[in-house]
PDB file of N, CA and C in Angstrom:
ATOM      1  N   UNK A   1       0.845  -1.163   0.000  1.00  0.00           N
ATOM      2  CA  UNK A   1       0.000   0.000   0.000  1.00  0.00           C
ATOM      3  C   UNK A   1       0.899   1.235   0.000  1.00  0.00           C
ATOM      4  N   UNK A   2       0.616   1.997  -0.630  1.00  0.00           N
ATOM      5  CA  UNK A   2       0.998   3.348  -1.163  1.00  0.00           C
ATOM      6  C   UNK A   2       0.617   4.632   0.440  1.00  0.00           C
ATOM      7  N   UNK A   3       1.756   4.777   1.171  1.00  0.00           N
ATOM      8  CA  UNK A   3       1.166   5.923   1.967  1.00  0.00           C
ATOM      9  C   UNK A   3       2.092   7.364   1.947  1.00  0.00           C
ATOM     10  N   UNK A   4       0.889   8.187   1.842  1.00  0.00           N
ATOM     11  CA  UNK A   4       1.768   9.873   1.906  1.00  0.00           C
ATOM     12  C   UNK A   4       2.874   9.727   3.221  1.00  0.00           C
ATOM     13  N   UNK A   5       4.180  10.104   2.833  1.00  0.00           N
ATOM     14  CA  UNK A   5       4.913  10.620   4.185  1.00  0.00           C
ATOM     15  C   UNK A   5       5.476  11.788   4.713  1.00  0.00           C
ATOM     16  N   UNK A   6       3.734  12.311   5.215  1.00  0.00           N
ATOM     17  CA  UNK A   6       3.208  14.301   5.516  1.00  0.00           C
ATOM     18  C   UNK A   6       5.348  14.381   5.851  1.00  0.00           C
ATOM     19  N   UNK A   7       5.379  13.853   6.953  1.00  0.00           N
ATOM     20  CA  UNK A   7       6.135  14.338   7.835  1.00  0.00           C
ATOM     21  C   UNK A   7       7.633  14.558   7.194  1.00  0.00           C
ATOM     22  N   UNK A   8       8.206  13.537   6.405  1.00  0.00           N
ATOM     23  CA  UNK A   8       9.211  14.206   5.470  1.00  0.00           C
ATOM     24  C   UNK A   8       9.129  15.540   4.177  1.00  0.00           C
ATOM     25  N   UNK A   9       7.748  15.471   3.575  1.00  0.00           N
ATOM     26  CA  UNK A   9       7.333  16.266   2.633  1.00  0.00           C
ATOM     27  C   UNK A   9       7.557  17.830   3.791  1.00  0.00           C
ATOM     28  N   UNK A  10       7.046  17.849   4.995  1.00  0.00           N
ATOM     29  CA  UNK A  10       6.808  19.439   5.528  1.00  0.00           C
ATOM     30  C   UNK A  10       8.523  19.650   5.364  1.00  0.00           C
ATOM     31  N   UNK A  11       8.941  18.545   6.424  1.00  0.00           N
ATOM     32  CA  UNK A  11      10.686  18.956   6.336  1.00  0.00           C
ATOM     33  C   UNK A  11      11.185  19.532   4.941  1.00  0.00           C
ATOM     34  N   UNK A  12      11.069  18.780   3.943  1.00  0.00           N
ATOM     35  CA  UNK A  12      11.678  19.664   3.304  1.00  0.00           C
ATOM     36  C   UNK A  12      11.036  20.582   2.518  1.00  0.00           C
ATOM     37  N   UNK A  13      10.147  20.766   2.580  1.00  0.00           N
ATOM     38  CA  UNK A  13       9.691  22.178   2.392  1.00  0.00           C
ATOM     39  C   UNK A  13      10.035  23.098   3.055  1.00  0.00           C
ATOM     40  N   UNK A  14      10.139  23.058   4.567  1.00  0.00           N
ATOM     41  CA  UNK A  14      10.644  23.986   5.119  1.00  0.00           C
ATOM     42  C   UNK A  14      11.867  23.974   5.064  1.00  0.00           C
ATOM     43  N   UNK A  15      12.774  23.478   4.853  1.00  0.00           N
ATOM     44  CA  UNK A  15      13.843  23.893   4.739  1.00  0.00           C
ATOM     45  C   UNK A  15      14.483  24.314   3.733  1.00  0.00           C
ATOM     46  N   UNK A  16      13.704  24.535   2.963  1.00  0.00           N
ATOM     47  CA  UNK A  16      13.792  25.069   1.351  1.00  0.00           C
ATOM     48  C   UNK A  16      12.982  26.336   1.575  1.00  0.00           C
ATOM     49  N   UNK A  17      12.027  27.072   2.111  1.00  0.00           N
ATOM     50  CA  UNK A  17      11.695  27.858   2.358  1.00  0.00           C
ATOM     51  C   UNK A  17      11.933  28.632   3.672  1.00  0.00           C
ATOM     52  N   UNK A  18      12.350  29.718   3.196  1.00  0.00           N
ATOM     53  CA  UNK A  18      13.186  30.079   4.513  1.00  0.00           C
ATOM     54  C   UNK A  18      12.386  31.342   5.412  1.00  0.00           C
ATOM     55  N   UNK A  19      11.119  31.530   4.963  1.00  0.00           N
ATOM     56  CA  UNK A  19       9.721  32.576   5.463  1.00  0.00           C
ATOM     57  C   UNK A  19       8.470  31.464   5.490  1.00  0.00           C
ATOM     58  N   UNK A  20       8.857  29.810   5.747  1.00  0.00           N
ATOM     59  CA  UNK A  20       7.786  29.094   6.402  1.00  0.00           C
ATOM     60  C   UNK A  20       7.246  29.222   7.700  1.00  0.00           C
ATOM     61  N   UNK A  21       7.704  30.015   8.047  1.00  0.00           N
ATOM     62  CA  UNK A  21       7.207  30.078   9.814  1.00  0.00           C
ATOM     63  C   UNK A  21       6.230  31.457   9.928  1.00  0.00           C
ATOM     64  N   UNK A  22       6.316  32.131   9.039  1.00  0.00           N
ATOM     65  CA  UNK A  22       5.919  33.549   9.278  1.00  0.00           C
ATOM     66  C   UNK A  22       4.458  33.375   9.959  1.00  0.00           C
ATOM     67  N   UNK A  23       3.569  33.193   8.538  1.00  0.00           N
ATOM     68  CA  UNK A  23       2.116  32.721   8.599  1.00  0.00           C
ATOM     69  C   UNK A  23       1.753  31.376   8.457  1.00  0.00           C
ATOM     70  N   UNK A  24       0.802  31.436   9.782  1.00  0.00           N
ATOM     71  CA  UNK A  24       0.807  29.509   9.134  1.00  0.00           C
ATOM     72  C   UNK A  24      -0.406  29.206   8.165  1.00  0.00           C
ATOM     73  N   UNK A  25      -1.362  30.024   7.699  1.00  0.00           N
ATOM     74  CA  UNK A  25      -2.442  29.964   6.626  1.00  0.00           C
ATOM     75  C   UNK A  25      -2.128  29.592   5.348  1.00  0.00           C
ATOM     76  N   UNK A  26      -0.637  30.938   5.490  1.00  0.00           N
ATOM     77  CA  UNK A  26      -0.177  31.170   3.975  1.00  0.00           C
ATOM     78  C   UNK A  26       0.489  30.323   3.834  1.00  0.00           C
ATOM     79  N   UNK A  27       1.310  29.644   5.167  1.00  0.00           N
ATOM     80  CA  UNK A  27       2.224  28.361   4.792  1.00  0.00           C
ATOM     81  C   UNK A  27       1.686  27.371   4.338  1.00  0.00           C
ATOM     82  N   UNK A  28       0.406  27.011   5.190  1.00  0.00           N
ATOM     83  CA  UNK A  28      -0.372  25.648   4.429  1.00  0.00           C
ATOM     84  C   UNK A  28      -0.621  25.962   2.980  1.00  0.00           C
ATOM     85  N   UNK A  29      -1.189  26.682   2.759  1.00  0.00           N
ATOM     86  CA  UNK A  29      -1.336  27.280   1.077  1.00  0.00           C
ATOM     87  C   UNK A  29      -0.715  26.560   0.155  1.00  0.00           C
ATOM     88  N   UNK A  30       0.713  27.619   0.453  1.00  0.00           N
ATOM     89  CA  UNK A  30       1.719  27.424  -0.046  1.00  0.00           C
ATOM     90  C   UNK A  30       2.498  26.198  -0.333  1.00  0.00           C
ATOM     91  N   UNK A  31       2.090  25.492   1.539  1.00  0.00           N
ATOM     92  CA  UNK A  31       2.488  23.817   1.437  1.00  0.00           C
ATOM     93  C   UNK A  31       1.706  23.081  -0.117  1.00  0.00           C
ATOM     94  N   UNK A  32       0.231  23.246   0.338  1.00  0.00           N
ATOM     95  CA  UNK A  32      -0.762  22.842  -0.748  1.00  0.00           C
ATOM     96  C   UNK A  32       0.127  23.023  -1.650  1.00  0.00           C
ATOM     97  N   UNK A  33       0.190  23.846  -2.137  1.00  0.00           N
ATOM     98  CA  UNK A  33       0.386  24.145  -3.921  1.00  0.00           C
ATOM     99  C   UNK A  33       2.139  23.101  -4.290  1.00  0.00           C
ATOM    100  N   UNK A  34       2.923  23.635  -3.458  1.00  0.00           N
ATOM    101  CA  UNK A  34       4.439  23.185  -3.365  1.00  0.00           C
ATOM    102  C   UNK A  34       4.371  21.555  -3.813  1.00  0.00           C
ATOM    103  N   UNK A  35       3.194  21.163  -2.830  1.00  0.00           N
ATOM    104  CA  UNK A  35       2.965  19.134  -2.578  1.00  0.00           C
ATOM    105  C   UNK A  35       2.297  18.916  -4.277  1.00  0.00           C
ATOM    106  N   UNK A  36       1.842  20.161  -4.752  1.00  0.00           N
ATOM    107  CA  UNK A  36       0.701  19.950  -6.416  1.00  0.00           C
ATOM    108  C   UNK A  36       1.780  19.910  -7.831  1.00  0.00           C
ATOM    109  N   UNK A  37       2.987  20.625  -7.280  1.00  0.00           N
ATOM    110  CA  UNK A  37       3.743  21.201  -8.293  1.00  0.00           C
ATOM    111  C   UNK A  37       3.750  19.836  -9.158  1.00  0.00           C
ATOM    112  N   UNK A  38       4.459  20.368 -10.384  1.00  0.00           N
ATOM    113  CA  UNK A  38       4.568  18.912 -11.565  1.00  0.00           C
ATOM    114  C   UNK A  38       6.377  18.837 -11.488  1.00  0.00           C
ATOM    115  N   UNK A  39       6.601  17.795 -11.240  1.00  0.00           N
ATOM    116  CA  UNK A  39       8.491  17.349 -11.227  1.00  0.00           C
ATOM    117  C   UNK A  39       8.711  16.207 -12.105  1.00  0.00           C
ATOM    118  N   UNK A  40       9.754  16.217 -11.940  1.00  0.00           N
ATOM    119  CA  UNK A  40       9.934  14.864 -12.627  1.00  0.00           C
ATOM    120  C   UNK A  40      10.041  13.631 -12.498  1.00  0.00           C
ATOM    121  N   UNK A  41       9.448  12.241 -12.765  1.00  0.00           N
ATOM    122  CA  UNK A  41       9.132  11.255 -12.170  1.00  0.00           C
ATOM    123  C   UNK A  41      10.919  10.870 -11.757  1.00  0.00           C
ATOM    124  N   UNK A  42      10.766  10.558 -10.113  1.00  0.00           N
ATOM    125  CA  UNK A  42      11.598   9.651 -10.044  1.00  0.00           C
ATOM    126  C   UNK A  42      12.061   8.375 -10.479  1.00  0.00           C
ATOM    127  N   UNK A  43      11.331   7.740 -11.085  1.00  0.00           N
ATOM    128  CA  UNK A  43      11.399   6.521 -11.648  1.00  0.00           C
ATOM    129  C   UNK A  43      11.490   6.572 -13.364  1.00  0.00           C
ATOM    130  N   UNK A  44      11.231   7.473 -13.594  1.00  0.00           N
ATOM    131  CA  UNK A  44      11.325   7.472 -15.492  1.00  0.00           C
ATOM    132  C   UNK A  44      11.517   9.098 -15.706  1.00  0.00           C
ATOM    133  N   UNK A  45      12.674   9.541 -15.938  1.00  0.00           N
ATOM    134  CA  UNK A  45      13.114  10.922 -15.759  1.00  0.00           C
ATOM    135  C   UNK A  45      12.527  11.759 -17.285  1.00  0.00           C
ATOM    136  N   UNK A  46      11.221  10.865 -18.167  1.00  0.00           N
ATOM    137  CA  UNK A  46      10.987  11.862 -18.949  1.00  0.00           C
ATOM    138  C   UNK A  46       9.490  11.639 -18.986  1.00  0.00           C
ATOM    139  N   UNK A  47       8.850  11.647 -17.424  1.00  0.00           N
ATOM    140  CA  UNK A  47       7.446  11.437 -17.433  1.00  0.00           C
ATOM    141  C   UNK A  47       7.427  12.526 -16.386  1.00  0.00           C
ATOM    142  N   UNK A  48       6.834  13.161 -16.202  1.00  0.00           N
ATOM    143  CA  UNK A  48       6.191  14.232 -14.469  1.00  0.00           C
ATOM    144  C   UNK A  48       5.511  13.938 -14.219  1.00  0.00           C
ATOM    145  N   UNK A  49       5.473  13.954 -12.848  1.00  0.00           N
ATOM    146  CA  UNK A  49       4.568  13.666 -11.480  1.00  0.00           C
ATOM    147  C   UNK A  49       4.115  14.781 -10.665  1.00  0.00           C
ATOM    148  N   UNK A  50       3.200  14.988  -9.865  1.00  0.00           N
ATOM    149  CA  UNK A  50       2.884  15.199  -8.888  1.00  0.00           C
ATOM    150  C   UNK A  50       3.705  15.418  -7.609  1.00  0.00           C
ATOM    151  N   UNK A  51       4.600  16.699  -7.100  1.00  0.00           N
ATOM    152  CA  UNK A  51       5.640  16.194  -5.847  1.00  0.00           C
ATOM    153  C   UNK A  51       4.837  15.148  -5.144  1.00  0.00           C
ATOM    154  N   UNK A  52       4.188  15.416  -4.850  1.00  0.00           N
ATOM    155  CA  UNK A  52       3.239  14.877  -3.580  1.00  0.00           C
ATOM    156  C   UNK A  52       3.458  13.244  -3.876  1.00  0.00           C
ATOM    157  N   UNK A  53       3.628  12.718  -5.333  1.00  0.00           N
ATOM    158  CA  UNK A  53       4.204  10.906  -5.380  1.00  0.00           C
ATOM    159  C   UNK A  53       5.114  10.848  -4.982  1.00  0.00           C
ATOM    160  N   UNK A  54       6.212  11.942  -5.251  1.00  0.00           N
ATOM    161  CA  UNK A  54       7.875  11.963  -5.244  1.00  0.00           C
ATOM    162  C   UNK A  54       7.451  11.160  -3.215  1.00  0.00           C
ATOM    163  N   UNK A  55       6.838  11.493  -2.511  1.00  0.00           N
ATOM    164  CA  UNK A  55       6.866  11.063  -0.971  1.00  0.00           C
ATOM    165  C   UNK A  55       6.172   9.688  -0.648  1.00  0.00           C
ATOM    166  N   UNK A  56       5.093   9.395  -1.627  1.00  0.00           N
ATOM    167  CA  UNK A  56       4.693   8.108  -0.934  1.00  0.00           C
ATOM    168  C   UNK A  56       5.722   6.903  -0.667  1.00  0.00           C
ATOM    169  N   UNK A  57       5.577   6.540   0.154  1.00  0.00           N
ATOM    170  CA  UNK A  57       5.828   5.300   0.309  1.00  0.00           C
ATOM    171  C   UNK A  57       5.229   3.695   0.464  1.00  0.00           C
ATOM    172  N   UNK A  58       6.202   2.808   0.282  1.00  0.00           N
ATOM    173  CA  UNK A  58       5.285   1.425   0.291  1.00  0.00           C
ATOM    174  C   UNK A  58       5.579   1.108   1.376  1.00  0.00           C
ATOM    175  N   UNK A  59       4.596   0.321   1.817  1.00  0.00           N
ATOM    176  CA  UNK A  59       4.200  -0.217   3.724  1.00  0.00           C
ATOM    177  C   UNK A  59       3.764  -1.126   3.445  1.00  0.00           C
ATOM    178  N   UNK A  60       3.606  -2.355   4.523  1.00  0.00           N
ATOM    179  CA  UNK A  60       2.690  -3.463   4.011  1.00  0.00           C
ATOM    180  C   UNK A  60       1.947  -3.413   5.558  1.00  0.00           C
ATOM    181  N   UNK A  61       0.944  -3.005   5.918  1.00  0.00           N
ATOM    182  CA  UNK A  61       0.388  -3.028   7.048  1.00  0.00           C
ATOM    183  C   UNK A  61      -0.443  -4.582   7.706  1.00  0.00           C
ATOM    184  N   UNK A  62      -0.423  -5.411   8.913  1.00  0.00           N
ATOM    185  CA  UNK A  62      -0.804  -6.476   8.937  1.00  0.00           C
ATOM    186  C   UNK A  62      -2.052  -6.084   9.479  1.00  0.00           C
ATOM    187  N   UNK A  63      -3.286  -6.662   9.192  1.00  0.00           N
ATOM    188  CA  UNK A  63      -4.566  -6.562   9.693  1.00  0.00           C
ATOM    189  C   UNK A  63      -4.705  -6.959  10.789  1.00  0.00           C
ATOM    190  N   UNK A  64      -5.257  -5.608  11.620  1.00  0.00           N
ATOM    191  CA  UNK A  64      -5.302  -6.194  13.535  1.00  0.00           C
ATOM    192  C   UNK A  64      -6.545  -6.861  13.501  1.00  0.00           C
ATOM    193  N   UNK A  65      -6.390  -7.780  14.291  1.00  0.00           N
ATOM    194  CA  UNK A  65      -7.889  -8.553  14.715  1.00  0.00           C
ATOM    195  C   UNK A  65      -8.345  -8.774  16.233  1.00  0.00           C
ATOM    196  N   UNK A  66      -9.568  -8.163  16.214  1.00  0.00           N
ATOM    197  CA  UNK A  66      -9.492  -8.103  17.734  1.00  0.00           C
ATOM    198  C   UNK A  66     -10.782  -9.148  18.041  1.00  0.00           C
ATOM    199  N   UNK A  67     -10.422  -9.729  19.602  1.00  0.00           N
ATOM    200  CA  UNK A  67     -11.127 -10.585  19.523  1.00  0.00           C
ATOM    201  C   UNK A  67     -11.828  -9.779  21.390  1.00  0.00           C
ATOM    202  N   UNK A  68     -12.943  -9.937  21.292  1.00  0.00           N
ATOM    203  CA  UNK A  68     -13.362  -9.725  22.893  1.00  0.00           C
ATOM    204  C   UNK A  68     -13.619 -10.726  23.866  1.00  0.00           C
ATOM    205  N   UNK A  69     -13.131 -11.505  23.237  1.00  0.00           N
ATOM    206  CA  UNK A  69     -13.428 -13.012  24.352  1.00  0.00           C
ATOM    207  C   UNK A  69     -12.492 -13.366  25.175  1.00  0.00           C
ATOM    208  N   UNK A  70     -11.054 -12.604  23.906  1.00  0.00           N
ATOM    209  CA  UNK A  70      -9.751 -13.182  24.986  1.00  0.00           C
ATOM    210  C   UNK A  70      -9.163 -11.617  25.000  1.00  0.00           C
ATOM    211  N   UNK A  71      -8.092 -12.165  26.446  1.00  0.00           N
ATOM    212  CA  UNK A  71      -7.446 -10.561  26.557  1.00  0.00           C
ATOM    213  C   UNK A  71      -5.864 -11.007  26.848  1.00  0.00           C
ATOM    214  N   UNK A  72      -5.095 -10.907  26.746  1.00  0.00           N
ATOM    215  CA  UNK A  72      -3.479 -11.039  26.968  1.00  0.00           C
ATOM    216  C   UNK A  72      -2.839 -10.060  27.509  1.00  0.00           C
ATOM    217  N   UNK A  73      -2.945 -10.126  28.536  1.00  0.00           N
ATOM    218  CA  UNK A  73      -1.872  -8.785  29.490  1.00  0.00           C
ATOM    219  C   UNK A  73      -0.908  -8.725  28.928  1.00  0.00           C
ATOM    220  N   UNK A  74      -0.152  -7.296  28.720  1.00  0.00           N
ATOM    221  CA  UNK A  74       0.712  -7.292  28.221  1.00  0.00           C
ATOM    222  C   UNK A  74       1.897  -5.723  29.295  1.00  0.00           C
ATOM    223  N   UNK A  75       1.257  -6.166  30.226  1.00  0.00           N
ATOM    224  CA  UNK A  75       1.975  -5.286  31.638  1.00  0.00           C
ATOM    225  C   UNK A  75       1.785  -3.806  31.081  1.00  0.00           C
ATOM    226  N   UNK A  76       0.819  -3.403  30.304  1.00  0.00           N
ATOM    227  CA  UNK A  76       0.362  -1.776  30.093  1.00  0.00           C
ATOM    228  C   UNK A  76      -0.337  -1.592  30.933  1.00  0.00           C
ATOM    229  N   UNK A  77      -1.653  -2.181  31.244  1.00  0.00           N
ATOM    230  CA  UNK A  77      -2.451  -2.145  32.554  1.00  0.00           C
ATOM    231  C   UNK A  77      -2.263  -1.916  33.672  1.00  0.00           C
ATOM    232  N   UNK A  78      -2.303  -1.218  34.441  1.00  0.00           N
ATOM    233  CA  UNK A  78      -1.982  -1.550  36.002  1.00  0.00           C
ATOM    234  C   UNK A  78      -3.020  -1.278  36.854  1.00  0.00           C
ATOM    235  N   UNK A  79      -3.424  -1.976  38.221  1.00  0.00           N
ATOM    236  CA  UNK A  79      -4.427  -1.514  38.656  1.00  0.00           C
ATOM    237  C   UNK A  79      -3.871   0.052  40.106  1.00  0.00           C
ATOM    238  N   UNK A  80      -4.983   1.122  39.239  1.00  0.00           N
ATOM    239  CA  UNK A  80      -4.632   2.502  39.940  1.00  0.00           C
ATOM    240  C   UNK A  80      -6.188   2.678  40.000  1.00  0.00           C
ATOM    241  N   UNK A  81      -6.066   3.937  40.875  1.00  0.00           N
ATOM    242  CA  UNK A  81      -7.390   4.573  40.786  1.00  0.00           C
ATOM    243  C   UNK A  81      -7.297   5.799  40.036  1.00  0.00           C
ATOM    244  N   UNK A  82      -6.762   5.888  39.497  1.00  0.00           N
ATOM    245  CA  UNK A  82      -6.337   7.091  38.355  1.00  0.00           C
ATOM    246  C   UNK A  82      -7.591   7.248  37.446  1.00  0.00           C
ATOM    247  N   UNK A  83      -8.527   6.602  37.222  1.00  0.00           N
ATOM    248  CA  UNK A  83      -9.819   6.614  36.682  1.00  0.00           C
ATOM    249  C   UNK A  83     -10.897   6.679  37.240  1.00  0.00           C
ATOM    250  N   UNK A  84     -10.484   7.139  38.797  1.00  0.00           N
ATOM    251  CA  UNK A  84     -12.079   6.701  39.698  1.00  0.00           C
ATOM    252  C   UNK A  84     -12.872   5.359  39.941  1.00  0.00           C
ATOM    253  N   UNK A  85     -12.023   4.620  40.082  1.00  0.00           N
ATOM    254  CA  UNK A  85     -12.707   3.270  40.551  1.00  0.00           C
ATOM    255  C   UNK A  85     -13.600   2.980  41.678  1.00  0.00           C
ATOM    256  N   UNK A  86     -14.906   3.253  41.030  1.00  0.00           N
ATOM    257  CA  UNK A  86     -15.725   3.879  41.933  1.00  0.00           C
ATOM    258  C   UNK A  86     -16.127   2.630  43.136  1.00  0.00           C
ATOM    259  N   UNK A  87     -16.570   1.125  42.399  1.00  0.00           N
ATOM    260  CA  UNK A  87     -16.700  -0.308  42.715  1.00  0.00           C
ATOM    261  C   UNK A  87     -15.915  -0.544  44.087  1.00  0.00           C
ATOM    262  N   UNK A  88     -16.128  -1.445  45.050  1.00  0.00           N
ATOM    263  CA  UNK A  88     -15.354  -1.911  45.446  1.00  0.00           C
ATOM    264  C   UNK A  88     -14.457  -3.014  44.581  1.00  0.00           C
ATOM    265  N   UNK A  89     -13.296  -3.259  45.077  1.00  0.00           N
ATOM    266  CA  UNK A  89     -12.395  -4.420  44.416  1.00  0.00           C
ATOM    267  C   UNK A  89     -12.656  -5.815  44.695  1.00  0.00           C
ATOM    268  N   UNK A  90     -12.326  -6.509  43.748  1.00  0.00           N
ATOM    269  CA  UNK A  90     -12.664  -7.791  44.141  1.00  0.00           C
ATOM    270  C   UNK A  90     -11.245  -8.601  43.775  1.00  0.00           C
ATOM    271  N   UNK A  91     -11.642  -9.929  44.047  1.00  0.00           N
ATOM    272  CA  UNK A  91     -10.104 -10.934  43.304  1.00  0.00           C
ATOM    273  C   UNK A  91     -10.487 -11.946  42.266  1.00  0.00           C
ATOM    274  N   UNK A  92      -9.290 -12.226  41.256  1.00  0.00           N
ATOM    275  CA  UNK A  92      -9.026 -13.160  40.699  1.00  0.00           C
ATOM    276  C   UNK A  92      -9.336 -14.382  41.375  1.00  0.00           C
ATOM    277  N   UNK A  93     -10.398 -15.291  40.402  1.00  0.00           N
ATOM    278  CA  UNK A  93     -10.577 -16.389  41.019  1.00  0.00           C
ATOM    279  C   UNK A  93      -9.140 -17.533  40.515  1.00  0.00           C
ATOM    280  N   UNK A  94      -8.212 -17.349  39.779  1.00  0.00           N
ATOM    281  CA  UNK A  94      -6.986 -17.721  39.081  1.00  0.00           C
ATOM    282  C   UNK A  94      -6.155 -17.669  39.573  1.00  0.00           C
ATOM    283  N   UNK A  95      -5.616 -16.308  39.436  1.00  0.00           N
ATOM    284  CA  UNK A  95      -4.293 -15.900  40.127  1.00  0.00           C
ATOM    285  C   UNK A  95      -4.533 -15.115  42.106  1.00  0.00           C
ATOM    286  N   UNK A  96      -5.859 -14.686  42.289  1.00  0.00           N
ATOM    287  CA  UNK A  96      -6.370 -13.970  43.392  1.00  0.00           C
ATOM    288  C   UNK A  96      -5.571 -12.429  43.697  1.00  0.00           C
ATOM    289  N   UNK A  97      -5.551 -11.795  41.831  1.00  0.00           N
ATOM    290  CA  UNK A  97      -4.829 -10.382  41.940  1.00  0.00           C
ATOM    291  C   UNK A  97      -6.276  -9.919  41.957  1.00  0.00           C
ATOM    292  N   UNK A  98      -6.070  -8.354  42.598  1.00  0.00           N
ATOM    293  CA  UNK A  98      -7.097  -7.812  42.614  1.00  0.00           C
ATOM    294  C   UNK A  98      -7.753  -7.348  41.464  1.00  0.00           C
ATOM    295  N   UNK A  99      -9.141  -6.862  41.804  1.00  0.00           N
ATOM    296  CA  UNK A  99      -9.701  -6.921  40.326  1.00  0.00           C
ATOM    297  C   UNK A  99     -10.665  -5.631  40.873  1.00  0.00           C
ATOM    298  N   UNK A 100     -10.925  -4.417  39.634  1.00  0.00           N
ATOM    299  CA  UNK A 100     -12.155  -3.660  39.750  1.00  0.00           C
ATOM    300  C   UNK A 100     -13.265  -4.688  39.348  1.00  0.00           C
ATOM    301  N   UNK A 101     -14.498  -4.040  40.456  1.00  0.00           N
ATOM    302  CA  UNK A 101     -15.942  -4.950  40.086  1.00  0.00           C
ATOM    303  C   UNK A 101     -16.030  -4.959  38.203  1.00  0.00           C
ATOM    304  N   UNK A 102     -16.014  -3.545  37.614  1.00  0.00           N
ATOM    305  CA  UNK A 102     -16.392  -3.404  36.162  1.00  0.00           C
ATOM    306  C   UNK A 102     -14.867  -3.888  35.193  1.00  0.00           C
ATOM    307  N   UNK A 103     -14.102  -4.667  35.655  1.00  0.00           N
ATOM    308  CA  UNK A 103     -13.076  -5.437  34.951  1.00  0.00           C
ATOM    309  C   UNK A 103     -13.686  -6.598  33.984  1.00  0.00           C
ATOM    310  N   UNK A 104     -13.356  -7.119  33.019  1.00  0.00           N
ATOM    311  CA  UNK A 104     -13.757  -8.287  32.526  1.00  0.00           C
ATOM    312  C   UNK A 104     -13.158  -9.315  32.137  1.00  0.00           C
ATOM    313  N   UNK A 105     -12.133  -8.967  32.461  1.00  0.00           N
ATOM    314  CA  UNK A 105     -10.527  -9.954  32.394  1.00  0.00           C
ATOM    315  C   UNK A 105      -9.525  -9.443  33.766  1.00  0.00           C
ATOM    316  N   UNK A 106      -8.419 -10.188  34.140  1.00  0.00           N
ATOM    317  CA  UNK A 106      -7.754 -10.179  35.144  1.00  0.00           C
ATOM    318  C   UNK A 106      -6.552  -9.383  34.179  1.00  0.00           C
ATOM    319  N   UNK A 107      -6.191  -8.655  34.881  1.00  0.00           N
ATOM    320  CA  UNK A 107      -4.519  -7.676  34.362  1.00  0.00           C
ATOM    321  C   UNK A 107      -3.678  -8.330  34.367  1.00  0.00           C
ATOM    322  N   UNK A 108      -3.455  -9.471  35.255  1.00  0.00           N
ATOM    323  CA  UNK A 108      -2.017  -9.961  35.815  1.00  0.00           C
ATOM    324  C   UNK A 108      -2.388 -11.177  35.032  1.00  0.00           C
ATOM    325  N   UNK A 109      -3.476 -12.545  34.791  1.00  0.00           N
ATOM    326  CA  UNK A 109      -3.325 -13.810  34.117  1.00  0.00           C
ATOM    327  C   UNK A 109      -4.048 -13.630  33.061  1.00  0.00           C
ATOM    328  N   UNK A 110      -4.930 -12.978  32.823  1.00  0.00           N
ATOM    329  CA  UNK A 110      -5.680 -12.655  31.767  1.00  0.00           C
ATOM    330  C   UNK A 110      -7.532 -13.591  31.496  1.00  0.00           C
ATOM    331  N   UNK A 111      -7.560 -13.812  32.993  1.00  0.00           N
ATOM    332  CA  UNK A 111      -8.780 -15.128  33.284  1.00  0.00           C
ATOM    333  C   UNK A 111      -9.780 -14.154  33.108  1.00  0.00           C
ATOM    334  N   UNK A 112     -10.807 -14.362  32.058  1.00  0.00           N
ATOM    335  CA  UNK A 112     -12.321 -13.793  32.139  1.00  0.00           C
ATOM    336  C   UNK A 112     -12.893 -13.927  33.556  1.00  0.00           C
ATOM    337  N   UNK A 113     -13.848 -13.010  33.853  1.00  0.00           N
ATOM    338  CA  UNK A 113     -14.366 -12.890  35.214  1.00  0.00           C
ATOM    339  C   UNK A 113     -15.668 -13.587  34.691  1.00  0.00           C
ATOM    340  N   UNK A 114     -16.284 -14.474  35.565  1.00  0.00           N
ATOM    341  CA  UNK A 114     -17.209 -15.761  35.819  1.00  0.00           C
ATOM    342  C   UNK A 114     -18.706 -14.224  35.619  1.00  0.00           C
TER     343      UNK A 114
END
C-alpha cells in the first residue's frame, strides 16, 4: 500500500523555504500548492509527477484482529485509581490479583471474570 509521508514532505519544504514560519495559513497554502507542483518522475526521468508521489511510500500493514473473548496482558495495565474506581475491588478467582468490580478480564493472568 501506497502511503503519503506528511512528515518528510513538511521537512523539506521547510527547509527550502526560509519565510515558512511567518504565517501559518499562507504556509499551508503554499504547502498545498508546493505538494501539487509537476516534477519529474523519479522513476522514469521523462514522465512528471505530482511532488506529492515523489513522498509516498510502500508499507505493508498487517490486519489487527481483535477478539473480545480473549485478553493477553501485556503489563500496560496496572491496577490505579487514576480513573475513579468507583466499585469496590474484588479478586481473581486464578491468580487472586485484585480486580475492579467493572473489569472483565484479570490484568495480571488474563482469566475472564465468571
Amino acid at each position: 500500500m501506497n502511503v503519503f509521508d506528511g512528515k518528510r514532505a513538511a521537512t523539506d519544504y521547510m527547509s527550502t523555504h526560509t519565510l515558512a514560519f511567518s504565517t501559518p495559513e499562507l504556509t499551508l497554502v503554499r504547502f498545498a500548492f508546493w505538494l501539487g507542483d509537476t516534477v519529474p518522475d523519479p522513476a522514469d526521468k521523462n514522465k512528471t509527477v505530482p511532488r506529492m508521489m515523489t513522498f509516498m511510500t510502500e508499507q505493508d500493514f498487517e490486519p489487527v484482529l481483535v477478539d473480545d473473548d480473549t485478553y493477553v496482558p501485556t503489563g500496560a495495565v496496572k491496577n490505579t485509581n487514576m480513573y475513579g474506581n468507583i466499585k469496590p475491588e474484588s479478586f481473581c478467582g486464578e491468580c487472586g490479583n485484585k480486580m475492579s468490580e467493572s473489569a472483565r478480564f484479570c490484568n495480571k493472568c488474563g482469566t475472564a471474570r465468571d
